[in-house]
C-alpha atoms as a PDB file:
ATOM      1  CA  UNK A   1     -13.748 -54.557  67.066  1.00  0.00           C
ATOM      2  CA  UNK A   2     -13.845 -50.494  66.887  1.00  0.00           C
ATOM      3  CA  UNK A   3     -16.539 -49.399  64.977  1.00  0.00           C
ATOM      4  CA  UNK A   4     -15.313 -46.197  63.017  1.00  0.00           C
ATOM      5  CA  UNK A   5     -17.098 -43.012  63.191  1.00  0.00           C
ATOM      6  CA  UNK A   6     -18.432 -41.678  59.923  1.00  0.00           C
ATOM      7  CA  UNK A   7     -16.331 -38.923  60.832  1.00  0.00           C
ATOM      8  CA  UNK A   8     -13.494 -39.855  61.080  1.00  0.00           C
ATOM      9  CA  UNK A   9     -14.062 -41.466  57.411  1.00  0.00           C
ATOM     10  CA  UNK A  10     -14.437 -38.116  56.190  1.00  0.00           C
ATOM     11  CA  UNK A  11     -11.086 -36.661  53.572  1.00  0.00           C
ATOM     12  CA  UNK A  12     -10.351 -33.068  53.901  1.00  0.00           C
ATOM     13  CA  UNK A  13      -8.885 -31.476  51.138  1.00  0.00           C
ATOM     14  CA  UNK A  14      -6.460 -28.452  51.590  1.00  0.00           C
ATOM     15  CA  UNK A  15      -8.038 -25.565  49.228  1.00  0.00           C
ATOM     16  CA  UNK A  16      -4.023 -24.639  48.438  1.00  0.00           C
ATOM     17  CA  UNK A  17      -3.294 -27.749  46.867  1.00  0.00           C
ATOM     18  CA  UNK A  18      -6.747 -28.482  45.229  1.00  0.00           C
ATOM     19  CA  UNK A  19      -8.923 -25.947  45.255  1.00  0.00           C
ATOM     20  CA  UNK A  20     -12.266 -26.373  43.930  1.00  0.00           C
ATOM     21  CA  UNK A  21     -13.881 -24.497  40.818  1.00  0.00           C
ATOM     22  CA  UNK A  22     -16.296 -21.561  42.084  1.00  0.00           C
ATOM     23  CA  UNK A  23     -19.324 -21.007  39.796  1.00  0.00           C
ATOM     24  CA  UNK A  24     -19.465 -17.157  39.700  1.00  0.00           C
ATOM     25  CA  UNK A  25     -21.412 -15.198  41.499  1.00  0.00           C
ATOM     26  CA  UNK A  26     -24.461 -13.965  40.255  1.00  0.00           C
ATOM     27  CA  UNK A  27     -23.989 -10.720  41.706  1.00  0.00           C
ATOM     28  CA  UNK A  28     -20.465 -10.137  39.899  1.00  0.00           C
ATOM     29  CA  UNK A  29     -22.566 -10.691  36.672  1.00  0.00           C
ATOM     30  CA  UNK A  30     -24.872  -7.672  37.603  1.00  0.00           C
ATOM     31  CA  UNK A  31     -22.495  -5.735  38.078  1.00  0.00           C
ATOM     32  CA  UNK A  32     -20.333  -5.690  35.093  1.00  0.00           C
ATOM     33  CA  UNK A  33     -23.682  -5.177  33.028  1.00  0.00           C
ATOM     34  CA  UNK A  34     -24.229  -2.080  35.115  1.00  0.00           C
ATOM     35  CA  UNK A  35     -20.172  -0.475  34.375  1.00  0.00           C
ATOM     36  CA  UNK A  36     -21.092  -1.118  30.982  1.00  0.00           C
ATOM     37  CA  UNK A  37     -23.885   0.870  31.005  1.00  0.00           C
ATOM     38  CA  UNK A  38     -22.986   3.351  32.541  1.00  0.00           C
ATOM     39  CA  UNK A  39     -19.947   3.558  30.494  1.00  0.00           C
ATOM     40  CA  UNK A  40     -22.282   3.460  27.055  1.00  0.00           C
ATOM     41  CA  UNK A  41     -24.185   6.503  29.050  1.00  0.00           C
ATOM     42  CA  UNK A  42     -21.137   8.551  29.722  1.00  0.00           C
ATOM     43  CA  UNK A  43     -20.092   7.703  25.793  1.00  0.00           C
ATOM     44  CA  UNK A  44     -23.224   9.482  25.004  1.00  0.00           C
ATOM     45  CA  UNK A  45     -23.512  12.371  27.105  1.00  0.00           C
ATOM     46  CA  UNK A  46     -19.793  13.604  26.144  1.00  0.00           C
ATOM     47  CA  UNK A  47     -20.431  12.930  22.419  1.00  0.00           C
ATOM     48  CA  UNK A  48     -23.508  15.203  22.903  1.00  0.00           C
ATOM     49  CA  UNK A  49     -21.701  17.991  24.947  1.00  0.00           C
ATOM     50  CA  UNK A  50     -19.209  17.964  22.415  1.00  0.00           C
ATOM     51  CA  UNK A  51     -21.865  18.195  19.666  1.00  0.00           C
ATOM     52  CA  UNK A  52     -23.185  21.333  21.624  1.00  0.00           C
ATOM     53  CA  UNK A  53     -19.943  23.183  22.033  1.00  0.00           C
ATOM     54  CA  UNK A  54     -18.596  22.091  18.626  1.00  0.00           C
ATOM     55  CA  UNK A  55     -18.360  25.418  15.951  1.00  0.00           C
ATOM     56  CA  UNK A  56     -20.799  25.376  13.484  1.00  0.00           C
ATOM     57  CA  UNK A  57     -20.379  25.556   9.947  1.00  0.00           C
ATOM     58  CA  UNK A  58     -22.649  26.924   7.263  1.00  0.00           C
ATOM     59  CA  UNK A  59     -23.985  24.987   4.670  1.00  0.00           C
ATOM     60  CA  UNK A  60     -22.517  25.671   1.740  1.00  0.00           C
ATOM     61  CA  UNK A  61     -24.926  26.598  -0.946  1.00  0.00           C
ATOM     62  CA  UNK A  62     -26.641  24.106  -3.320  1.00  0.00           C
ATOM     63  CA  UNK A  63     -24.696  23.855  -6.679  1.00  0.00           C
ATOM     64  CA  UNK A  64     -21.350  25.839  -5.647  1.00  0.00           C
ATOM     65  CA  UNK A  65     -19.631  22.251  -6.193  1.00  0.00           C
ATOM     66  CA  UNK A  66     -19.771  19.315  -8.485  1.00  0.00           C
ATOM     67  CA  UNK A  67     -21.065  15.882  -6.789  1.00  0.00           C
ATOM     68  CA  UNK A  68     -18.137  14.130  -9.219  1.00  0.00           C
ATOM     69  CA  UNK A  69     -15.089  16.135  -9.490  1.00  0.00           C
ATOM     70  CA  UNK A  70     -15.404  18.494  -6.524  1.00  0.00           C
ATOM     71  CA  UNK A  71     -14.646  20.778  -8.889  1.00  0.00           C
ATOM     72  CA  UNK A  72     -16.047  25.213  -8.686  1.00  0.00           C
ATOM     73  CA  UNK A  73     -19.063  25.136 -10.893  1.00  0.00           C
ATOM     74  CA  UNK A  74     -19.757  28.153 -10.391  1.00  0.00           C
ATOM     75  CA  UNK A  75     -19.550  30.326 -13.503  1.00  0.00           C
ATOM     76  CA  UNK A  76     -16.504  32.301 -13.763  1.00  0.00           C
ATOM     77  CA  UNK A  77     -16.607  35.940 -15.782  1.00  0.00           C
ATOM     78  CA  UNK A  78     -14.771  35.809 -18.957  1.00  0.00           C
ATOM     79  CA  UNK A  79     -11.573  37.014 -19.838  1.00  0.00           C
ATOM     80  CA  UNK A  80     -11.219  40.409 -21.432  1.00  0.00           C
ATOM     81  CA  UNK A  81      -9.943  40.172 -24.730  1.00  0.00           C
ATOM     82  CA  UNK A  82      -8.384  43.727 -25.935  1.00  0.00           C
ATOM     83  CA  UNK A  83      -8.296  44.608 -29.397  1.00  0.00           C
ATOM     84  CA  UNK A  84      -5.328  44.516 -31.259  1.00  0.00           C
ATOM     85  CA  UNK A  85      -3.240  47.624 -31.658  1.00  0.00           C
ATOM     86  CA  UNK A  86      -3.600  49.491 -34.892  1.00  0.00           C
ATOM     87  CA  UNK A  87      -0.493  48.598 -37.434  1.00  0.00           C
ATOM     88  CA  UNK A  88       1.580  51.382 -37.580  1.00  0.00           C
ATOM     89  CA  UNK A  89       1.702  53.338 -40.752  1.00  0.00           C
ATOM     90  CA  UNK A  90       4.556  51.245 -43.100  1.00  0.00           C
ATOM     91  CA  UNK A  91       5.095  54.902 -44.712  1.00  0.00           C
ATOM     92  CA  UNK A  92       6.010  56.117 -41.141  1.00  0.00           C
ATOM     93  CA  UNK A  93       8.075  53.549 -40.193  1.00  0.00           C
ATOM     94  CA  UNK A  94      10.103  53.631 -43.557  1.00  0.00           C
ATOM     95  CA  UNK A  95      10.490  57.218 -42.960  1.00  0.00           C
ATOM     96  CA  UNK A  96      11.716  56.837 -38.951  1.00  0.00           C
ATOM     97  CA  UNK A  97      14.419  53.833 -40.359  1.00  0.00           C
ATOM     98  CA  UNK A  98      15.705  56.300 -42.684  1.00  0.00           C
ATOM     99  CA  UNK A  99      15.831  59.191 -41.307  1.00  0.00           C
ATOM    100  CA  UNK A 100      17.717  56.977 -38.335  1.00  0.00           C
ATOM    101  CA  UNK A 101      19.916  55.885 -40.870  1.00  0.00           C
ATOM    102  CA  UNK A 102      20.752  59.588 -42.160  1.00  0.00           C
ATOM    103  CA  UNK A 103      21.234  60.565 -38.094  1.00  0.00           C
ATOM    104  CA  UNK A 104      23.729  57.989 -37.644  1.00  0.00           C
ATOM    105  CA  UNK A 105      25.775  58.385 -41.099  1.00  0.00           C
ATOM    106  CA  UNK A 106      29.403  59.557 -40.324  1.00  0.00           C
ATOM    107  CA  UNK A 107      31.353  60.685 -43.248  1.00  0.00           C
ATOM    108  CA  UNK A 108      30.930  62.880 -46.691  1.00  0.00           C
ATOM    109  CA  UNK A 109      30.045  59.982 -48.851  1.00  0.00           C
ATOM    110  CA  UNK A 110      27.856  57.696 -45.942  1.00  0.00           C
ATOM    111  CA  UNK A 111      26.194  61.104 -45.369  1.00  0.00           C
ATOM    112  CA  UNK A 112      25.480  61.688 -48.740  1.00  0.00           C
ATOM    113  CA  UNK A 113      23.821  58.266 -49.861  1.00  0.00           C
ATOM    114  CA  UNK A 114      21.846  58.737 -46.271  1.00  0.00           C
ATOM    115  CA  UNK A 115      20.115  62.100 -47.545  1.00  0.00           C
ATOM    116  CA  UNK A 116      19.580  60.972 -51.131  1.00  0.00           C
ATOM    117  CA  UNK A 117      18.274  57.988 -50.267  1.00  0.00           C
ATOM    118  CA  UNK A 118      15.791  59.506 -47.539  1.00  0.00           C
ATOM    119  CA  UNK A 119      14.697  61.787 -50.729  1.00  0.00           C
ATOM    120  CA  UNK A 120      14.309  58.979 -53.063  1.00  0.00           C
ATOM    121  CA  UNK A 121      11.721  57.831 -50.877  1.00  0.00           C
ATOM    122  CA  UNK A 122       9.468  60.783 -51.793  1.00  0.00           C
ATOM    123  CA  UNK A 123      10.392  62.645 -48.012  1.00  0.00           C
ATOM    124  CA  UNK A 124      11.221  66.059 -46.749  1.00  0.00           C
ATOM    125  CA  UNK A 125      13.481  66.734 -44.373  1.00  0.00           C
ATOM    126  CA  UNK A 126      12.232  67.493 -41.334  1.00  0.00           C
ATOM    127  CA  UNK A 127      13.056  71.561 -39.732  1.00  0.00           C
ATOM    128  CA  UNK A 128      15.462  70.134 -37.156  1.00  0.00           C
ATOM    129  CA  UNK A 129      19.117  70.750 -35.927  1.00  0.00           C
ATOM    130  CA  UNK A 130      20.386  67.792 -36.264  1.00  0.00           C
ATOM    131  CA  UNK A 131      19.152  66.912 -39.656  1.00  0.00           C
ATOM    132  CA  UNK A 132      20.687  70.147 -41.206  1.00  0.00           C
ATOM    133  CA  UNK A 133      23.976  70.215 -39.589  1.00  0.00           C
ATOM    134  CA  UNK A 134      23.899  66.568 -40.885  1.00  0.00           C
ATOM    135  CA  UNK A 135      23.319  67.889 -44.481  1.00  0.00           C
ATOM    136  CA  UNK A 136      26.300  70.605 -44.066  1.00  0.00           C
ATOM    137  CA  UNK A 137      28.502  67.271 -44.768  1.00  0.00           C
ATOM    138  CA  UNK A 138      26.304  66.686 -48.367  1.00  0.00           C
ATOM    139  CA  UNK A 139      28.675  66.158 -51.333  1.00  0.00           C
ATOM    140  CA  UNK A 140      26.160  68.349 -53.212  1.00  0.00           C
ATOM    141  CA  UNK A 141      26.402  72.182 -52.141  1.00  0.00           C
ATOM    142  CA  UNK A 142      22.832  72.771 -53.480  1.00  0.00           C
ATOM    143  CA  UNK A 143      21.717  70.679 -50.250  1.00  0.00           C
ATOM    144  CA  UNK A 144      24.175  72.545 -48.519  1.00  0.00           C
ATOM    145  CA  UNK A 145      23.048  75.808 -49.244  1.00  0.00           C
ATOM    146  CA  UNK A 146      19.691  74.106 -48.199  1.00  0.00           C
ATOM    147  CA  UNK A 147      20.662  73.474 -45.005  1.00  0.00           C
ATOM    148  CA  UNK A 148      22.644  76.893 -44.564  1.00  0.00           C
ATOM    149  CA  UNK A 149      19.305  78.284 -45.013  1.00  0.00           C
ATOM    150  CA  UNK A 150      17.146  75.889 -42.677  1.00  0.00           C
ATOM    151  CA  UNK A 151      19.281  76.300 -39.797  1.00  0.00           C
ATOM    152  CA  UNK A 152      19.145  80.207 -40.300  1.00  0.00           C
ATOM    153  CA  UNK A 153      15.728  80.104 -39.782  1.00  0.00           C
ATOM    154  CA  UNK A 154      15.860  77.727 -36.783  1.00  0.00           C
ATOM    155  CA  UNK A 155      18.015  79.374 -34.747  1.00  0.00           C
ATOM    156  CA  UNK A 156      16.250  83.111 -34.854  1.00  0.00           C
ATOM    157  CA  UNK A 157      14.012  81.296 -32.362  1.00  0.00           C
ATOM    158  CA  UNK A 158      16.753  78.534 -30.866  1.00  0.00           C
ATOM    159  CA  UNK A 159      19.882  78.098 -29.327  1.00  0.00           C
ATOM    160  CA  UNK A 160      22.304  75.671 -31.147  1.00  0.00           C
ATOM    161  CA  UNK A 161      22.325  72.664 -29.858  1.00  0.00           C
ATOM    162  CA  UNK A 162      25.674  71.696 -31.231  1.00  0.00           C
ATOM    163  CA  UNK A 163      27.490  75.205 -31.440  1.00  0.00           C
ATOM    164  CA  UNK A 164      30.842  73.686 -31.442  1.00  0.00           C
ATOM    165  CA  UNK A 165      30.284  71.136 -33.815  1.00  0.00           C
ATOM    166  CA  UNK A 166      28.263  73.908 -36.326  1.00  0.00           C
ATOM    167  CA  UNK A 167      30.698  76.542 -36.457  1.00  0.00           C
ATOM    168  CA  UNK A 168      33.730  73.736 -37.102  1.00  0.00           C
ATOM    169  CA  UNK A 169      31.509  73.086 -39.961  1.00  0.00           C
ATOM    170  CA  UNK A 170      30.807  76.571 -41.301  1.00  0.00           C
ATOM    171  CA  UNK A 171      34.429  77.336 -41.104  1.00  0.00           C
ATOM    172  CA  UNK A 172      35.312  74.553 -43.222  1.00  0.00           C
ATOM    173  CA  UNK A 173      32.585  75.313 -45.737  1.00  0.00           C
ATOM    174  CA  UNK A 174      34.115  78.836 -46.050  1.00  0.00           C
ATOM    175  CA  UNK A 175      37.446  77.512 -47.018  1.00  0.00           C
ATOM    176  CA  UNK A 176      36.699  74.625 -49.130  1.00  0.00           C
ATOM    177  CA  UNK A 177      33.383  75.059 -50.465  1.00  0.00           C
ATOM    178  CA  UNK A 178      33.971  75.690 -54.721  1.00  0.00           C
ATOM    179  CA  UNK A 179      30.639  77.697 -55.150  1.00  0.00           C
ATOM    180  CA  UNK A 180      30.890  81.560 -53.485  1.00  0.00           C
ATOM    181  CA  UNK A 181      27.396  81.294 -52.775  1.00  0.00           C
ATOM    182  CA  UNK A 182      27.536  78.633 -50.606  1.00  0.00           C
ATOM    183  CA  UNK A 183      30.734  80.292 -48.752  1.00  0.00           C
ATOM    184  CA  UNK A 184      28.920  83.337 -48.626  1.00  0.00           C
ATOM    185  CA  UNK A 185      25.969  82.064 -46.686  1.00  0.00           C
ATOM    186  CA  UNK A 186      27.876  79.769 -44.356  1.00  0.00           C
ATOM    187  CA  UNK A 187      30.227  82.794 -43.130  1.00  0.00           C
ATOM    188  CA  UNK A 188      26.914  84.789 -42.676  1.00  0.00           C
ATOM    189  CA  UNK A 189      25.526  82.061 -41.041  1.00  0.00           C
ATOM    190  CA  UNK A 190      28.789  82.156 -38.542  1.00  0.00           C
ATOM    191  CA  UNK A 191      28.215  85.207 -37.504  1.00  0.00           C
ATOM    192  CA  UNK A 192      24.882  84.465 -36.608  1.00  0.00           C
ATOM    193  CA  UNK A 193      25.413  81.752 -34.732  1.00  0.00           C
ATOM    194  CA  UNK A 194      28.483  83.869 -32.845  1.00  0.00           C
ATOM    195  CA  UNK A 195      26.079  87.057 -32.263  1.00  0.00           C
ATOM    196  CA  UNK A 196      28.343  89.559 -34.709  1.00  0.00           C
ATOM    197  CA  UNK A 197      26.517  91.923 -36.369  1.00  0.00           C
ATOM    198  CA  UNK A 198      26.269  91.312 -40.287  1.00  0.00           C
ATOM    199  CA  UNK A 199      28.573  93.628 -42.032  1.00  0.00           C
ATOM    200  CA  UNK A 200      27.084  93.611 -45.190  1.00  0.00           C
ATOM    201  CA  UNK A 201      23.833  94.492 -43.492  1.00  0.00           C
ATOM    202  CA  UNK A 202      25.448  97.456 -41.765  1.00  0.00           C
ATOM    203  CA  UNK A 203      27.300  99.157 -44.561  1.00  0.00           C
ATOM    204  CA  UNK A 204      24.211  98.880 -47.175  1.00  0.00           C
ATOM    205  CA  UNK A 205      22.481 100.524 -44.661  1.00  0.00           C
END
């Protein structure tokens, strides 16, 4: 009988079909503790290169912000409060309303209440135009003969504003006024305003 060898005994076992567990390597193990490393020392150097070259802010001083709200605490300079305007005089202003009222009267009898009522308030007409060529309309030819008189005066130093307009009127006051006073003085009045001599003037002279 053939004694077998021990080996010839012997199984081999193809790696491909069952390969055997490896225990790592020790030296794989070193390794990956040095990447890391080195990685964790890379981390650090571009975290402080970055601290270097980062812009730098200034500290923003103690007490310019609340720790709770976030809010400005820092005092803020009041608001300046004017005074009041002074009321207006009430006598004024009565005055202004109607003497706008008398300004803006159209007609004989509007005109008329206008003006009396402006003197029931205890005021004088003021030594304008407009008022007096207003009062030329005035059923009363007292306050006509007034205002005949006014706007003599005014226009030695001024130029009618209204020329048209005041010589319409004098006409008219000529023709239809009942008192020969008052037609007197608005046809010498005319010829003022129209730069004819006066012709009583002349021939008493």
């Amino acid at each position: 009988m053939r004694r077998m060898r021990k080996d010839e005994t012997k199984v081999w076992h193809n790696p491909e079909l069952a390969p055997f567990a490896r225990a790592p390597k020790t030296g794989s193990t070193s390794r990956n503790s040095t990447t890391q490393q080195d990685s964790r020392v890379a981390k650090e150097h571009r975290a402080a290169l970055e601290a270097l070259f980062a812009p730098r802010r200034d500290p923003e001083p103690e007490g310019s912000k609340n720790g709770k709200n976030g809010r400005d605490s820092t005092p803020k300079p009041g608001r300046i409060v004017l005074a009041p305007p002074p009321q207006s005089d009430p006598r004024a202003t009565e005055r202004q309303r109607l003497l706008g009222k008398l300004l803006g009267a159209e007609g004989r009898p509007h005109i008329t209440k206008a003006a009396n009522e402006f003197l029931g308030a205890g005021f004088n007409f003021p030594d304008d135009q407009d008022v007096h060529l207003k009062l030329l309309e005035h059923s009363d030819e007292s306050r006509v003969r007034e205002a005949l008189s006014s706007l003599s005066s005014l226009l030695v130093g001024e130029l009618p504003k209204r020329r048209a307009v005041l010589e319409s009127r004098l006409r008219r006051i000529e023709e239809f006024a009942e008192d020969e006073s008052t037609r007197d003085a608005a046809a010498q009045l005319r010829r003022q305003v129209s730069g004819r001599p006066d012709t009583q003037n002349q021939s008493a002279q």
